[in-house]
Protein backbone atom coordinates (compact mmCIF):
# COMPACT_ATOMS: atom_id res chain seq x y z
CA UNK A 1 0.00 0.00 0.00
CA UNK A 2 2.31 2.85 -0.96
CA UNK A 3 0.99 6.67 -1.20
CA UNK A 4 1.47 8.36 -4.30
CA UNK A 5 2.27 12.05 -3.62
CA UNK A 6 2.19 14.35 -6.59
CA UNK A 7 1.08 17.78 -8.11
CA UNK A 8 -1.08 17.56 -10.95
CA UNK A 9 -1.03 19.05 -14.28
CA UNK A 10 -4.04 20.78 -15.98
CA UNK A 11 -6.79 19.16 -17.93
CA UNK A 12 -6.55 19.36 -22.09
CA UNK A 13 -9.62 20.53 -21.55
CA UNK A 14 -8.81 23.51 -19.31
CA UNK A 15 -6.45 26.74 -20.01
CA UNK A 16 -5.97 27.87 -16.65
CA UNK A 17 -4.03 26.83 -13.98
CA UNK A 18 -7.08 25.51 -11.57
CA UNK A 19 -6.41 23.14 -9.39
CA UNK A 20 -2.86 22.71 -10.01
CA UNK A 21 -1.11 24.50 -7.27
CA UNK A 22 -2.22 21.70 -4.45
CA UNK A 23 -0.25 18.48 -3.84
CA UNK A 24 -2.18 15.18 -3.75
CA UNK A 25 -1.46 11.86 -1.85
CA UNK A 26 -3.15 9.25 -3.46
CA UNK A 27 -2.81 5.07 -2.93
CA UNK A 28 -1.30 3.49 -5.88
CA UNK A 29 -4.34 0.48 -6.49
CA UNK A 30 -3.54 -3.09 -4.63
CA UNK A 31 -5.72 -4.98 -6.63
CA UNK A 32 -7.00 -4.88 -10.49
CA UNK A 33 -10.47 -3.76 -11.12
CA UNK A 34 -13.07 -6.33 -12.52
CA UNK A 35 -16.24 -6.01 -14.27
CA UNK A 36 -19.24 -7.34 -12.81
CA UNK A 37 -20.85 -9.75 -14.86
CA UNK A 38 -24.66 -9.32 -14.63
CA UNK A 39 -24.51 -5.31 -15.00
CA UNK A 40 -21.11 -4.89 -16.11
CA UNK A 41 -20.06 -2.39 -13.63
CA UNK A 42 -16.57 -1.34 -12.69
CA UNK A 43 -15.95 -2.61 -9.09
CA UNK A 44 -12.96 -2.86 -6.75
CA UNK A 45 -12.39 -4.50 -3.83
CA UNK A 46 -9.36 -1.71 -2.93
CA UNK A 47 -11.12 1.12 -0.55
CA UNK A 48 -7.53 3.31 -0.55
CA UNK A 49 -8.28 3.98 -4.11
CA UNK A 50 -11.05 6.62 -3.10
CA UNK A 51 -8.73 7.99 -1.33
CA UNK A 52 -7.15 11.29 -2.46
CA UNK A 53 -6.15 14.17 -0.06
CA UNK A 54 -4.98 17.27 -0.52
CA UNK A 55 -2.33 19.51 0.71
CA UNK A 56 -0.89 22.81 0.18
CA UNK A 57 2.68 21.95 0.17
CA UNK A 58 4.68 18.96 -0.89
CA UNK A 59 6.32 18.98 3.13
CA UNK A 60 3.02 18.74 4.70
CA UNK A 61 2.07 15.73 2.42
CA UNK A 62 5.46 14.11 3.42
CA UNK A 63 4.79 14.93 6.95
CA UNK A 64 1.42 13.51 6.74
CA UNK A 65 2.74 10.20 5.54
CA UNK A 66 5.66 9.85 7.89
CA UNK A 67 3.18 11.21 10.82
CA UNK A 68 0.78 7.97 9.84
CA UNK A 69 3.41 4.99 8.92
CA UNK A 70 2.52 5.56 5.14
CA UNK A 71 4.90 4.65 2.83
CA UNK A 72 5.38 7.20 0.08
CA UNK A 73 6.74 7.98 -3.48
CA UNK A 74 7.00 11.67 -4.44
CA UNK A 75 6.66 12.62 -8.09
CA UNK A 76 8.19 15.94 -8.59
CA UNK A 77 5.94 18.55 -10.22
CA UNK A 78 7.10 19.50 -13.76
CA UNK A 79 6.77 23.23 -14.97
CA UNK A 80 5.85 23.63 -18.32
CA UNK A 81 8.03 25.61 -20.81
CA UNK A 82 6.44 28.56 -22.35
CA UNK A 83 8.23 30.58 -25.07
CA UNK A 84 7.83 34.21 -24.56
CA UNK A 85 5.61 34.82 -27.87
CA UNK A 86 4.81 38.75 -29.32
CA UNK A 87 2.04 39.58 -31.86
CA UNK A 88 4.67 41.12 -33.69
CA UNK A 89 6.77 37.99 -34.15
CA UNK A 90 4.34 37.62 -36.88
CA UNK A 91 5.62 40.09 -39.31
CA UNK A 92 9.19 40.18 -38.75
CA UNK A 93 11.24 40.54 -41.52
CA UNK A 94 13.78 37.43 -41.04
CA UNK A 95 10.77 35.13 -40.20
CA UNK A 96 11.49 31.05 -41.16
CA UNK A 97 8.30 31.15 -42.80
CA UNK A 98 7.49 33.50 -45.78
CA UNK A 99 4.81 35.48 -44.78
CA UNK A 100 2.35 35.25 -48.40
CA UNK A 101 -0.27 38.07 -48.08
């Protein structure tokens, strides 16, 4: 039963930054899920997988786990690289691309 303690990265579906600035500790799953066969529902017999708390900093999740004999795997947060863009990039003279109208 280790804890997974991350940050997560923003949806495709979401420009902002929501919900990204919080670190999580969730259980990495014991057991496989398996499909019930009369409705063909989703089940698990692993309750730590609906488990997912939050934190404001990546030392109070660590302290959290060490407080509570959880053993732990930290996945460092990755920043994504932006290039520093200007409107006016688009008609420079020495662009790579010929600009045609």
């Amino acid at each position: 039963m280790v804890a997974r303690i991350y940050r997560p990265s923003r949806t495709a579906m979401q420009s902002g930054k929501a919900k990204t600035r919080r670190w999580v500790l969730e259980y990495e799953p014991e057991a496989p899920k398996q499909v019930e066969p009369l409705m063909g529902y989703t089940s698990s017999r692993d309750m730590h997988s609906q488990v997912r708390l939050t934190f404001d900093t990546q030392e109070q999740a660590i302290d959290y786990a060490e407080r509570n004999d959880i053993p732990y795997r930290v996945e460092e947060a990755h920043s994504p690289k932006r290039a520093r863009v200007a409107y006016a990039d688009n008609f420079k003279y020495d662009r790579r691309q010929p600009w045609t109208h």
